[in-house]
C-alpha atoms as a PDB file:
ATOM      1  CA  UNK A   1     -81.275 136.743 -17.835  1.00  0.00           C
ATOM      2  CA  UNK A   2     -78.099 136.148 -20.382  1.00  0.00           C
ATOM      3  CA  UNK A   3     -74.575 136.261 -19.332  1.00  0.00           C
ATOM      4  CA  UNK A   4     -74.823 139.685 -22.138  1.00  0.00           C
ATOM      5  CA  UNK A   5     -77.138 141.623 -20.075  1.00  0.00           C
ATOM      6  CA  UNK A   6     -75.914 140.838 -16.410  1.00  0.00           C
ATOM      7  CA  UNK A   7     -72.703 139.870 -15.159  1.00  0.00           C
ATOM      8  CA  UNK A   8     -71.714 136.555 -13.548  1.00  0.00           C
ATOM      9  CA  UNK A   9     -69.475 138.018 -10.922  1.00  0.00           C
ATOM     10  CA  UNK A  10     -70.378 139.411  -7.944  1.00  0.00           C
ATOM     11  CA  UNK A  11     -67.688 142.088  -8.313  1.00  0.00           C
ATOM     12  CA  UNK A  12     -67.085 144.667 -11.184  1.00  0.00           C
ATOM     13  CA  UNK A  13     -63.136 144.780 -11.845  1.00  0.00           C
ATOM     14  CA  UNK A  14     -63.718 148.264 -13.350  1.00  0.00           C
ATOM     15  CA  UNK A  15     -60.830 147.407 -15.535  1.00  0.00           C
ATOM     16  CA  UNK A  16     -61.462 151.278 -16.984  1.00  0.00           C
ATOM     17  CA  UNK A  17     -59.929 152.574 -14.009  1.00  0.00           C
ATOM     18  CA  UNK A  18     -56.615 151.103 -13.928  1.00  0.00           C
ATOM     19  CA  UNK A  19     -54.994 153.279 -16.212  1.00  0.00           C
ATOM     20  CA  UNK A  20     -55.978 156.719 -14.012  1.00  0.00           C
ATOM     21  CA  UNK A  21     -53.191 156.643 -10.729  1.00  0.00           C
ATOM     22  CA  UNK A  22     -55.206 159.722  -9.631  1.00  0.00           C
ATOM     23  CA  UNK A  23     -58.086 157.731  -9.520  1.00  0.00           C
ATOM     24  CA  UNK A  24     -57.024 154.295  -7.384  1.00  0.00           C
ATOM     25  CA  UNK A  25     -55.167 156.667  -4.992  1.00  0.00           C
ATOM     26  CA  UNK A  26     -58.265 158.164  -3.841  1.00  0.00           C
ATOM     27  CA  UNK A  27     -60.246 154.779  -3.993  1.00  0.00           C
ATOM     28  CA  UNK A  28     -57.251 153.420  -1.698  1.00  0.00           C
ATOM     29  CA  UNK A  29     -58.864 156.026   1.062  1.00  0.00           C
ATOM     30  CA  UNK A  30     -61.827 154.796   1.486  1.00  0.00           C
ATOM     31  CA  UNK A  31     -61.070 151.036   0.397  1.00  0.00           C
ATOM     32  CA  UNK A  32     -61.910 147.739   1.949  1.00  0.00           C
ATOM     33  CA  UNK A  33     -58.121 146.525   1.539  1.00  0.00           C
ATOM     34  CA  UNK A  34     -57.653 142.384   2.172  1.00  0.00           C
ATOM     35  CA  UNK A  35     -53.812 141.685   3.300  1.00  0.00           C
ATOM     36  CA  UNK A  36     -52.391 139.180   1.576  1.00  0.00           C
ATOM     37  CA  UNK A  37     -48.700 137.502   2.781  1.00  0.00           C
ATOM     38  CA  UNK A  38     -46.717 134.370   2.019  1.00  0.00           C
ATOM     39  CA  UNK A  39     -50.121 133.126   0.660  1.00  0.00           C
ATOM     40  CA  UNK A  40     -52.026 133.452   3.546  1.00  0.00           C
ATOM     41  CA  UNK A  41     -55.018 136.371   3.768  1.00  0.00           C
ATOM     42  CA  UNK A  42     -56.422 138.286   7.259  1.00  0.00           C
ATOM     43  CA  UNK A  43     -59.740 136.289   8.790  1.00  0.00           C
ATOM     44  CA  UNK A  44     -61.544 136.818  10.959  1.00  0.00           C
ATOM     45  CA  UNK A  45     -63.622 133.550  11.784  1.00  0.00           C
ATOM     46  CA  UNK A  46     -65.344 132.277   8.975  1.00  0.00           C
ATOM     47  CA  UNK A  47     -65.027 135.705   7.243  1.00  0.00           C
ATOM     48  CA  UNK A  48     -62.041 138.293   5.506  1.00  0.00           C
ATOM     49  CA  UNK A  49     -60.517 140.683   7.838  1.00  0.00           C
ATOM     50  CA  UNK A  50     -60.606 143.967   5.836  1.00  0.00           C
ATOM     51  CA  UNK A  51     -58.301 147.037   6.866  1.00  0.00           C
ATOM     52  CA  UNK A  52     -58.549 150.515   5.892  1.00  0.00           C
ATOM     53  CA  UNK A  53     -55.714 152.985   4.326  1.00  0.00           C
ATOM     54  CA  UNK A  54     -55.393 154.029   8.244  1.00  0.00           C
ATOM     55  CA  UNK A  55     -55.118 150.856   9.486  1.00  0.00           C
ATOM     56  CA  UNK A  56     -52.388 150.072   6.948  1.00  0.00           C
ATOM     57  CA  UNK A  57     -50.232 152.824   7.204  1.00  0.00           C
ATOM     58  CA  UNK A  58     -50.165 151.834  11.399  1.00  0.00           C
ATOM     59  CA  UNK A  59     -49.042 148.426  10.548  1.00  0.00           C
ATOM     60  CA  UNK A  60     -46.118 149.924   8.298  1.00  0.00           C
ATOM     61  CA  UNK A  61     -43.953 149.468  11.655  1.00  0.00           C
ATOM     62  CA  UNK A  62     -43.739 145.627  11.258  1.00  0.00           C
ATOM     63  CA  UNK A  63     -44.432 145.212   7.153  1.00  0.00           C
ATOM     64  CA  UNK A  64     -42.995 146.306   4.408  1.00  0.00           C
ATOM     65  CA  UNK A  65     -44.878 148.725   2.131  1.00  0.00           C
ATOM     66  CA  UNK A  66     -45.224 146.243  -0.305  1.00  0.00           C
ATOM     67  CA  UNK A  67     -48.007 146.907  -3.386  1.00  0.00           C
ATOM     68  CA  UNK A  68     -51.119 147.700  -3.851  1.00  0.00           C
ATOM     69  CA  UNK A  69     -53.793 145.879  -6.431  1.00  0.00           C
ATOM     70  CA  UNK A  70     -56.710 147.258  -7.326  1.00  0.00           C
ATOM     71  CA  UNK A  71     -59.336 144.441  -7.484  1.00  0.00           C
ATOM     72  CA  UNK A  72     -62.672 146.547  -8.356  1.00  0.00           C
ATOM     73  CA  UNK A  73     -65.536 147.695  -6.889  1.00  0.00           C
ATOM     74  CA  UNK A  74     -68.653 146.697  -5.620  1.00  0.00           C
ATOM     75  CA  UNK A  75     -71.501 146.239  -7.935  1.00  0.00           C
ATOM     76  CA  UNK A  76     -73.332 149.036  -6.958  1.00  0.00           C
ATOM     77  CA  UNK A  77     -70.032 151.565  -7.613  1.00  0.00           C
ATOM     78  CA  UNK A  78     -69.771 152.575  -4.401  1.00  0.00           C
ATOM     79  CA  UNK A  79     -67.086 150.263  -2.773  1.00  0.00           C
ATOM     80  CA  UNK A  80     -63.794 149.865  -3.812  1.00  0.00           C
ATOM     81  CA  UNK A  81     -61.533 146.528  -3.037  1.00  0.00           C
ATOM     82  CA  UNK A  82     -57.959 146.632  -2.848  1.00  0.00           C
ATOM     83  CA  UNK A  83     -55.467 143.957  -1.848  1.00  0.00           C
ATOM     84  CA  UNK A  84     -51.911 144.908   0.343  1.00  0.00           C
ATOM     85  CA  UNK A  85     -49.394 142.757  -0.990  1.00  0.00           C
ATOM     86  CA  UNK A  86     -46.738 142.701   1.762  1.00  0.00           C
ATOM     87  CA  UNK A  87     -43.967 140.598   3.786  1.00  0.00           C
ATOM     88  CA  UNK A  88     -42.775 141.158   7.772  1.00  0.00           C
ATOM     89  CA  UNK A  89     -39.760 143.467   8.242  1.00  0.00           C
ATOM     90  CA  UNK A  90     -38.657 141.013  11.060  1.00  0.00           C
ATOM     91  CA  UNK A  91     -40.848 138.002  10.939  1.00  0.00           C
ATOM     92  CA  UNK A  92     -41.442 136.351  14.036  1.00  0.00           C
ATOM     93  CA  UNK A  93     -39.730 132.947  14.352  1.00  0.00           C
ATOM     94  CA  UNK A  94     -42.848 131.506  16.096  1.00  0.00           C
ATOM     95  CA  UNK A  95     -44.874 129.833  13.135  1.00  0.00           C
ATOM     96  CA  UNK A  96     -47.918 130.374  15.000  1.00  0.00           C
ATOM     97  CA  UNK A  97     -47.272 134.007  15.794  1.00  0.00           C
ATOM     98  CA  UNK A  98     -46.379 134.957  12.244  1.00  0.00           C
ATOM     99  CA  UNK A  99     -49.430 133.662  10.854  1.00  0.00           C
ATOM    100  CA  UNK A 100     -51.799 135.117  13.595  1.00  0.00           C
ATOM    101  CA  UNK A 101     -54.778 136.136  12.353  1.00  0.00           C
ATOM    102  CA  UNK A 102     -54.242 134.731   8.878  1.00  0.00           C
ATOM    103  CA  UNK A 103     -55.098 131.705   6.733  1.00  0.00           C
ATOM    104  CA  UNK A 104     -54.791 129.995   3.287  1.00  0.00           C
ATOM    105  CA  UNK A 105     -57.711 130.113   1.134  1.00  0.00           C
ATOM    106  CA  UNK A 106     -57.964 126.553   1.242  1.00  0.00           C
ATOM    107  CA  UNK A 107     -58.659 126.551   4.829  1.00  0.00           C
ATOM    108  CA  UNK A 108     -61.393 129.281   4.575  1.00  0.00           C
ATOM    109  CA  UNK A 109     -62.627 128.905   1.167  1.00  0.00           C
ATOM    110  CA  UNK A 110     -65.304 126.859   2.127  1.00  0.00           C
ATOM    111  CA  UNK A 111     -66.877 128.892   4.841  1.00  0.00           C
ATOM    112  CA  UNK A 112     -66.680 132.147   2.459  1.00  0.00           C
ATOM    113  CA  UNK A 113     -69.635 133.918   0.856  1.00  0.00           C
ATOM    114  CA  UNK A 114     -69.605 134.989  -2.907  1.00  0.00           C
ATOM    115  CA  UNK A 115     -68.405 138.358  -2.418  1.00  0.00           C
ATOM    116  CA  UNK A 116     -65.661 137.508  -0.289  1.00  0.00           C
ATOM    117  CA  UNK A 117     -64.240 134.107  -2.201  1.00  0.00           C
ATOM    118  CA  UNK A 118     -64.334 136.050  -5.230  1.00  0.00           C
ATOM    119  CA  UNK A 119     -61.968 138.929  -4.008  1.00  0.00           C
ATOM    120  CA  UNK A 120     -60.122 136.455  -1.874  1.00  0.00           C
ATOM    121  CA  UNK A 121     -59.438 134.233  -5.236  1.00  0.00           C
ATOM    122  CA  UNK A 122     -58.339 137.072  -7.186  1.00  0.00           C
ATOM    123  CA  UNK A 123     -56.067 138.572  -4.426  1.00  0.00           C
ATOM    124  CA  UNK A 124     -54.106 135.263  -4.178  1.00  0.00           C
ATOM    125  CA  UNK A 125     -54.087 135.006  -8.078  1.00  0.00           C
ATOM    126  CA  UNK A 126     -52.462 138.201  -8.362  1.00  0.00           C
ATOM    127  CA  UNK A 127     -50.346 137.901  -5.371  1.00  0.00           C
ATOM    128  CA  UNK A 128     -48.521 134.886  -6.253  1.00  0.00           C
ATOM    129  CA  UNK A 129     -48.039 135.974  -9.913  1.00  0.00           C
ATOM    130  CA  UNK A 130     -46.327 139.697  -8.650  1.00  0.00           C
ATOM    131  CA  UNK A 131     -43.877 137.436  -6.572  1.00  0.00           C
ATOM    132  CA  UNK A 132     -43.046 135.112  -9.173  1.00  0.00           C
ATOM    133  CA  UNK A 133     -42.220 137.348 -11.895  1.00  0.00           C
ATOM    134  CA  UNK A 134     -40.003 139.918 -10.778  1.00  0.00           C
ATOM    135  CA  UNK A 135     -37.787 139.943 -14.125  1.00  0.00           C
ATOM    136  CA  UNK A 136     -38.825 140.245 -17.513  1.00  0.00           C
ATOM    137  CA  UNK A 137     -38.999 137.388 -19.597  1.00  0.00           C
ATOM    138  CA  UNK A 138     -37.457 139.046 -22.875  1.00  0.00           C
ATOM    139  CA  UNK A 139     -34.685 140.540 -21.299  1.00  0.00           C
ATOM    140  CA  UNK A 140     -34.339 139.672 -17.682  1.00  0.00           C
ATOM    141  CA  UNK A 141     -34.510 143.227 -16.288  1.00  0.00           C
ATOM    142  CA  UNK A 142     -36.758 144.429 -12.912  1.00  0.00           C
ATOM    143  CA  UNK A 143     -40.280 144.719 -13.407  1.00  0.00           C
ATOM    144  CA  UNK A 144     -42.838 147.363 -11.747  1.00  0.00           C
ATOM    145  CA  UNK A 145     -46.343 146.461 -11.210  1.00  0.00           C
ATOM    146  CA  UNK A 146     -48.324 149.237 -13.082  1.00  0.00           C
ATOM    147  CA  UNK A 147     -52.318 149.772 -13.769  1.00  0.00           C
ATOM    148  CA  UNK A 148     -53.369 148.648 -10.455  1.00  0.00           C
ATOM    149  CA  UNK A 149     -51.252 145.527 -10.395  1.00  0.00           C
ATOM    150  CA  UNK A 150     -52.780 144.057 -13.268  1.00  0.00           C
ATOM    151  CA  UNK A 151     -49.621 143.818 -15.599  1.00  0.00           C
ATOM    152  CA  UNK A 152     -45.791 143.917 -14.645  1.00  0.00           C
ATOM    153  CA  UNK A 153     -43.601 146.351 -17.363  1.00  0.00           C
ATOM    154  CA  UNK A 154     -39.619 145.673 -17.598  1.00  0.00           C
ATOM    155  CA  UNK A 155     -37.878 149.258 -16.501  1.00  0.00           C
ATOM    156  CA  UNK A 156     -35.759 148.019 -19.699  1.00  0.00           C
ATOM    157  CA  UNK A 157     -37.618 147.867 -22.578  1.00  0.00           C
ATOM    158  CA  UNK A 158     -41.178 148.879 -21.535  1.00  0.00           C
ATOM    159  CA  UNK A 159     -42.807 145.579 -22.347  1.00  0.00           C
ATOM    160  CA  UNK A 160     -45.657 144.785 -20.544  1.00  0.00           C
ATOM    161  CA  UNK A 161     -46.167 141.608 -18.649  1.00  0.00           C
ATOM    162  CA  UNK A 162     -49.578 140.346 -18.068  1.00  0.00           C
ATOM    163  CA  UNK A 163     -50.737 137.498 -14.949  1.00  0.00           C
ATOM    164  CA  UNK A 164     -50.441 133.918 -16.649  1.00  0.00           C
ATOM    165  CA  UNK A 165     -53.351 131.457 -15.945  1.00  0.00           C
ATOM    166  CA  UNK A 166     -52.470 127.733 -16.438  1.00  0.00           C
ATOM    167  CA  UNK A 167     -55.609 125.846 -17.513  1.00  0.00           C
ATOM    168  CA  UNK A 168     -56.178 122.396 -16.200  1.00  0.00           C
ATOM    169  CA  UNK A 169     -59.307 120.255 -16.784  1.00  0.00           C
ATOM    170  CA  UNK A 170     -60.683 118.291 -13.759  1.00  0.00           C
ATOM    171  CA  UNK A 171     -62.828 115.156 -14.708  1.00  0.00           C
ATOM    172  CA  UNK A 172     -65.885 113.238 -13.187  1.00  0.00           C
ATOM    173  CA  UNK A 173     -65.966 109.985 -14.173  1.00  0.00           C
ATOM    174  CA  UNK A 174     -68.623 107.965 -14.404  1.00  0.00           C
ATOM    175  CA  UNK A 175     -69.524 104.139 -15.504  1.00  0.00           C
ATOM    176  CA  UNK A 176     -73.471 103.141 -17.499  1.00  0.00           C
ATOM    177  CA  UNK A 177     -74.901 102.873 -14.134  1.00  0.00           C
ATOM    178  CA  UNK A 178     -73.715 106.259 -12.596  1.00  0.00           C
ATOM    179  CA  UNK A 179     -71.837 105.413 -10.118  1.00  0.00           C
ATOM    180  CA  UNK A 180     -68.482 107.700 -10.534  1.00  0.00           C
ATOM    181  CA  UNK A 181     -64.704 107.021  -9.831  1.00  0.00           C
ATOM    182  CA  UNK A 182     -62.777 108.269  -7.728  1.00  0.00           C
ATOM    183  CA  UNK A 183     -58.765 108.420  -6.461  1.00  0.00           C
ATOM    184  CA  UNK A 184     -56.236 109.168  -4.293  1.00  0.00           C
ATOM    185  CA  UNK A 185     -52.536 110.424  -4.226  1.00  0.00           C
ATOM    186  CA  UNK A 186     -50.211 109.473  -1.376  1.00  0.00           C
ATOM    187  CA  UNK A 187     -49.380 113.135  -0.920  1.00  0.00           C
ATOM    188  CA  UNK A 188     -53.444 113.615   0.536  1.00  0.00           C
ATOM    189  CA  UNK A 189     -54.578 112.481   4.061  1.00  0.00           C
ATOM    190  CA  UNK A 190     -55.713 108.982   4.123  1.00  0.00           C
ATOM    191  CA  UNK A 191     -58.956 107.747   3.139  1.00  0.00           C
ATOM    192  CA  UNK A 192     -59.454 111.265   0.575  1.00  0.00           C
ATOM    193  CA  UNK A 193     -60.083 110.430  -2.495  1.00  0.00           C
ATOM    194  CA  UNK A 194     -61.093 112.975  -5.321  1.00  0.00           C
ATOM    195  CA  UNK A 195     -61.785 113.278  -8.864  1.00  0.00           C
ATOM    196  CA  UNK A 196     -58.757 113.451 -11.866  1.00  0.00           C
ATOM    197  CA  UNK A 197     -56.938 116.802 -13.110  1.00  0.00           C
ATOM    198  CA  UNK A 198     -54.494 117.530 -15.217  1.00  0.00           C
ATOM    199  CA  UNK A 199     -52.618 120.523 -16.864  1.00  0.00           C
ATOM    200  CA  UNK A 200     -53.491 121.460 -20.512  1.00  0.00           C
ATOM    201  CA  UNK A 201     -50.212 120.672 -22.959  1.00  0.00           C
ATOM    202  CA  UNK A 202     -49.812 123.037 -25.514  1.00  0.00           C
ATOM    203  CA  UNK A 203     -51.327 122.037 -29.062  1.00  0.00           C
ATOM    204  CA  UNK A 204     -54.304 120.348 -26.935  1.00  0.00           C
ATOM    205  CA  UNK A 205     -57.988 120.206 -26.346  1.00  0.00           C
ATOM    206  CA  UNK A 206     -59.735 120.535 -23.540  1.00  0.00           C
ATOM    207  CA  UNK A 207     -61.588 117.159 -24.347  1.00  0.00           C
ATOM    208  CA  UNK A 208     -58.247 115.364 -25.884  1.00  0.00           C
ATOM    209  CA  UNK A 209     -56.851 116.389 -22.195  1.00  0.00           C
ATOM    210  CA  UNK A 210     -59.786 115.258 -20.439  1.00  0.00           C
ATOM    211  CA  UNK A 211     -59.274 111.542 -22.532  1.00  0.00           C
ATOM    212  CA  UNK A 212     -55.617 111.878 -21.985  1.00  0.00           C
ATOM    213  CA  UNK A 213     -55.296 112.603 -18.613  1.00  0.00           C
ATOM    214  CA  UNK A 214     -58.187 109.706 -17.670  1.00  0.00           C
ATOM    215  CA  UNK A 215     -56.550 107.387 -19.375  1.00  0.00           C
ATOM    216  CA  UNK A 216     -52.612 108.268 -17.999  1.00  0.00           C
ATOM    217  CA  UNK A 217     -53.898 108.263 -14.092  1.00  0.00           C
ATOM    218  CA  UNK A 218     -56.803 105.626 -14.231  1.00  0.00           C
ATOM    219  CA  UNK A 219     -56.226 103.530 -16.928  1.00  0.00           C
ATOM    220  CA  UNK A 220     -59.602 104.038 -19.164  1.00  0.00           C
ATOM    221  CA  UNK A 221     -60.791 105.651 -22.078  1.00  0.00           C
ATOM    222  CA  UNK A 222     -63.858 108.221 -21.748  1.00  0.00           C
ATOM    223  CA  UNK A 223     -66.713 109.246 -24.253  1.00  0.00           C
ATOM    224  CA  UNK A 224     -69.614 111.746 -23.805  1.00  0.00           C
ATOM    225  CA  UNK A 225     -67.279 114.352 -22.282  1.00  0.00           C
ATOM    226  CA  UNK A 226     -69.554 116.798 -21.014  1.00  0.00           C
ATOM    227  CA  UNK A 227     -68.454 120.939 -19.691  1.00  0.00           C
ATOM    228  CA  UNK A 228     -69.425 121.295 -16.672  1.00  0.00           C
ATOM    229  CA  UNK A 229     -68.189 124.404 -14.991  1.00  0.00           C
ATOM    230  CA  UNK A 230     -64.621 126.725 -14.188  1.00  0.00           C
ATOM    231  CA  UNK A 231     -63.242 127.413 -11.328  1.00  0.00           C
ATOM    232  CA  UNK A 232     -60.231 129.974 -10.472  1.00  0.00           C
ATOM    233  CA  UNK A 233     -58.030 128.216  -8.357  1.00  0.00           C
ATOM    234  CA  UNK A 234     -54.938 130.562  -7.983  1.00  0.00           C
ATOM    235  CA  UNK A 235     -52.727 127.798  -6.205  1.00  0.00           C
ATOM    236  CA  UNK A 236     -50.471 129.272  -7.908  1.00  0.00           C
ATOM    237  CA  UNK A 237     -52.351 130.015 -10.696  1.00  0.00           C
ATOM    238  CA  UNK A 238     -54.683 127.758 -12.274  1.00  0.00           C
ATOM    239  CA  UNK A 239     -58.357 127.773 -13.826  1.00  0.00           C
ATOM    240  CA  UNK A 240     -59.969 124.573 -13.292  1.00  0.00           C
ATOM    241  CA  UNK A 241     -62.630 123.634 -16.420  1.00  0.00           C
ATOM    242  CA  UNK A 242     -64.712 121.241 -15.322  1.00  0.00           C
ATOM    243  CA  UNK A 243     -66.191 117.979 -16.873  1.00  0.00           C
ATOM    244  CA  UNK A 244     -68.194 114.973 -16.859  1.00  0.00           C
ATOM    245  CA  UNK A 245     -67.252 111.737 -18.935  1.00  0.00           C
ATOM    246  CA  UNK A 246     -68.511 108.080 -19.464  1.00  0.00           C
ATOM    247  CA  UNK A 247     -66.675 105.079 -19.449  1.00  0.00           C
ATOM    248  CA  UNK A 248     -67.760 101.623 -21.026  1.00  0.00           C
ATOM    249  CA  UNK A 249     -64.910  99.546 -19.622  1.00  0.00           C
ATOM    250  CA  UNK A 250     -65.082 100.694 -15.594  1.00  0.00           C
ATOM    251  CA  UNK A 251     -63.650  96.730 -14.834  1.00  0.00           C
ATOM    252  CA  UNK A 252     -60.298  98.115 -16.937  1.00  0.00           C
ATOM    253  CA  UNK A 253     -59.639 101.215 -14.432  1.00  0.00           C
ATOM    254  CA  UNK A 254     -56.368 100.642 -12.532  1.00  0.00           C
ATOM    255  CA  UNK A 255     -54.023 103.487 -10.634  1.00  0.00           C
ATOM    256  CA  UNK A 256     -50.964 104.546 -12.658  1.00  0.00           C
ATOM    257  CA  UNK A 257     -48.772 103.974  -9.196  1.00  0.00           C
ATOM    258  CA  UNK A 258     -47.172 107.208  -9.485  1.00  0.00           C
ATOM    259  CA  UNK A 259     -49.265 110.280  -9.253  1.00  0.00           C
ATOM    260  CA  UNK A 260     -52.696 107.857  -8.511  1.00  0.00           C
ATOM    261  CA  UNK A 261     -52.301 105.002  -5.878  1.00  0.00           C
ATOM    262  CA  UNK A 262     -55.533 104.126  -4.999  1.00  0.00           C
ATOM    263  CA  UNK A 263     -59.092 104.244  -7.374  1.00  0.00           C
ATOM    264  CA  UNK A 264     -62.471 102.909  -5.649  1.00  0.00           C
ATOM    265  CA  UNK A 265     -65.834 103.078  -7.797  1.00  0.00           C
ATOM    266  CA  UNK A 266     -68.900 104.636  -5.582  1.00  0.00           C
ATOM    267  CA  UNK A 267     -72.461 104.475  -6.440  1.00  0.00           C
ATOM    268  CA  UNK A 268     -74.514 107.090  -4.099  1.00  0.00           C
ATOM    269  CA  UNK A 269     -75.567 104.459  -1.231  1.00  0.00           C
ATOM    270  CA  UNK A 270     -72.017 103.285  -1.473  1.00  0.00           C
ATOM    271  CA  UNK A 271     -70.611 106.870  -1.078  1.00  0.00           C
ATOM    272  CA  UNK A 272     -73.077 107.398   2.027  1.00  0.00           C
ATOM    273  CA  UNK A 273     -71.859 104.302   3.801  1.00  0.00           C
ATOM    274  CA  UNK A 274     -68.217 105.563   3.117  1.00  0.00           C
ATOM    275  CA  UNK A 275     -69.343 108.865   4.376  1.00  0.00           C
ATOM    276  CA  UNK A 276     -70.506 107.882   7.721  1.00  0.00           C
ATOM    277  CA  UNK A 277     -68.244 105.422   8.388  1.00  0.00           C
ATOM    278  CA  UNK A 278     -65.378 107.250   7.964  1.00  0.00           C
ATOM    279  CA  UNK A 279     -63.364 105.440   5.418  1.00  0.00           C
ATOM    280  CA  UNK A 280     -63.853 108.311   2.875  1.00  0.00           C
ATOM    281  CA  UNK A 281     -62.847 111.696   2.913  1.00  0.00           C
ATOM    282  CA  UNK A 282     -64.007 113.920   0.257  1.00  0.00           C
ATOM    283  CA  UNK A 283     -62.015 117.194  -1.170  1.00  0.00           C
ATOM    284  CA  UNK A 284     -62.552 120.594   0.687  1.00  0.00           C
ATOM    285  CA  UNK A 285     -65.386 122.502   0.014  1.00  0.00           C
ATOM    286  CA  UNK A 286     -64.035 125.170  -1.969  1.00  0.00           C
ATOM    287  CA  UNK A 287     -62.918 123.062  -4.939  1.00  0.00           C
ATOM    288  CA  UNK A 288     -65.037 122.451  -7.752  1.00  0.00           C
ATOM    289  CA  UNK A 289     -64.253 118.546  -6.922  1.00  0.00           C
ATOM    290  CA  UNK A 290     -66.363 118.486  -4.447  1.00  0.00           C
ATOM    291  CA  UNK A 291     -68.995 120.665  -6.095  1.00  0.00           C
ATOM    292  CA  UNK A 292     -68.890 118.079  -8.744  1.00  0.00           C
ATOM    293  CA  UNK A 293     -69.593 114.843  -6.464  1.00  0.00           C
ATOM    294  CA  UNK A 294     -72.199 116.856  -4.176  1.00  0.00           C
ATOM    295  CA  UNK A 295     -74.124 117.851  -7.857  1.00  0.00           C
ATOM    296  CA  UNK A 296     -73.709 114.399  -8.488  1.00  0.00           C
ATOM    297  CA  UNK A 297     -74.755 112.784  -5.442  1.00  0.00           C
ATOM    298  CA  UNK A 298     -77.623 115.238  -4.759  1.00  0.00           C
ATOM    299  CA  UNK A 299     -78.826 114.706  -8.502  1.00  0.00           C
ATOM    300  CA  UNK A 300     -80.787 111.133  -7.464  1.00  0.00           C
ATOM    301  CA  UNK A 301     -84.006 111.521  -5.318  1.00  0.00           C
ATOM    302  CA  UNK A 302     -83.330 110.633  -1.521  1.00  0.00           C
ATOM    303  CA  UNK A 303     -79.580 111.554  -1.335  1.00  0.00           C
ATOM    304  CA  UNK A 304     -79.154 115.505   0.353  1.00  0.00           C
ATOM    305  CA  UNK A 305     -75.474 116.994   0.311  1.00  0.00           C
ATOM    306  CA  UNK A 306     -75.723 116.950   4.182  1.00  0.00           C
ATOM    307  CA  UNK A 307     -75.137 113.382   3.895  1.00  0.00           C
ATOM    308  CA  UNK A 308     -71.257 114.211   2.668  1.00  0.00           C
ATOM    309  CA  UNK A 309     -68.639 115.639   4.861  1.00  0.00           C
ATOM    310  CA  UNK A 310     -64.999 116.487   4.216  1.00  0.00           C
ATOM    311  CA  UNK A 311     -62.187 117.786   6.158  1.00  0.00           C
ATOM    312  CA  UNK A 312     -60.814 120.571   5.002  1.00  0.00           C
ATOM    313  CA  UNK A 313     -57.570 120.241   5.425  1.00  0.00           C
ATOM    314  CA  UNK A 314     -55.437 119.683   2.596  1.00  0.00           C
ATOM    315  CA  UNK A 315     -52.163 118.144   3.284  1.00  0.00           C
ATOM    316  CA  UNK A 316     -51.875 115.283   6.378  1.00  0.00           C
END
């Protein structure tokens, strides 16, 4: 069935009810409501923790009030998804104890089902935006968050202020003989090597930022740039659009030394050695990087994605 006739997301944003406060208040009592704070969202194992209006208003002792953001409802109408945006009152100075219970969505991501990643992604996106943009950008005043969160409006001059999205293409490279390229930055643990990204410029193409970007971090011009997929990645607030892309001079790739210091070139029995013996460790599984080498990798007969691991931590 077409994209027209039946929606790609798992979860209906019911955009129509953000303007009707009457309305979200009485979907906030019966909610499935995800906590969100300093980044981090409730778990519970390998799954979102959600609370319910009662449980929040309990909690109100230790957090702040903080805002609410409608994210939709369930598909079928009859669940409604909020996220709590809030911060401690007295945060504990343990690390550990502060974050008890909670996690980053790159440490969960992975183990998340559709459902659950999508409302995770988009209570992150928004929750980072709200805490970035308290002022308006005209005039510098306070903003309110108003229509469920989705939009900020100065107390000022009424403007409204809507969640920015930075768009930044991510690139699998690949040589005549399919073997792809890979690289690393000194900021990731050793031995993890990924594919390239880069941030759109303004006046620019997806595909001239795809050629750009290839050739600033690796060294090499690309043809046959191919879509691939997107991916909202709200760290802090990015969509990833995904491609493919050929090279015909894979001898000339070299690392740019700054933001790339290592490049290695893997064809799929190379990749599985690598694997196994350790000395490569792919991106987490919740980034589209990763989707991108296992669709790769699993596209030749033989070669299964449980052959590829990769931890997911994302810093050393």
């Amino acid at each position: 069935m077409s994209a027209r006739n039946q929606s790609l997301s798992p979860i209906d944003r019911a955009s129509d009810l953000r303007s009707d406060a009457g309305k979200l208040a009485l979907l906030w009592g019966s909610a499935k409501i995800l906590m969100v704070i300093d980044g981090h969202i409730a778990v519970t194992d390998a799954s979102l923790r959600f609370l319910n209006a009662e449980s929040v208003t309990a909690l109100l002792t230790s957090f702040e009030v903080g805002e609410r953001y409608f994210l939709g409802r369930a598909r079928d109408g009859e669940q409604a998804y909020f996220a709590w945006h809030t911060s401690w009152i007295n945060p504990p100075e343990d690390e550990a104890a502060k974050f008890e219970g909670l996690r980053t969505l790159r440490e969960v991501g992975g183990d998340l089902d559709e459902i659950e990643l999508t409302l995770g992604m988009h209570a992150v996106g928004l929750s980072n935006w709200h805490t970035t943009h308290p002022r308006c950008a005209r005039c510098g005043a306070q903003t309110l968050s108003d229509l469920g969160g989705s939009v900020r409006v100065c107390v000022a001059d009424s403007s409204q202020h809507h969640p920015r999205t930075d768009p930044a293409v991510i690139v699998l490279v690949k040589d005549a003989t399919d073997r792809i390229l890979l690289g690393h930055q000194s900021i990731w643990p050793e031995k993890r090597f990924s594919t390239f990204a880069g941030f759109v410029e303004p006046g620019e193409s997806f595909e001239e930022c795809v050629s750009r970007e290839v050739f600033e971090e690796a060294g090499i011009y690309c043809n046959d740039i191919n879509y691939l997929r997107s991916q909202s990645w709200p760290f802090p607030a990015s969509i990833m659009i995904a491609f493919e892309a050929i090279t015909d001079h894979p001898e000339t790739a070299k690392p740019d030394g700054v933001e790339i210091s290592q490049i290695r070139w893997f064809s799929r029995d190379e990749m599985k050695v690598a694997i196994a013996s350790g000395d490569l460790l792919l991106p987490p599984k919740i980034s589209v990087a990763r989707k991108m080498i296992t669709g790769w990798y699993t596209a030749a007969a033989g070669f299964v994605a449980s052959d590829l691991s990769g931890g997911e931590s994302w810093r050393p």
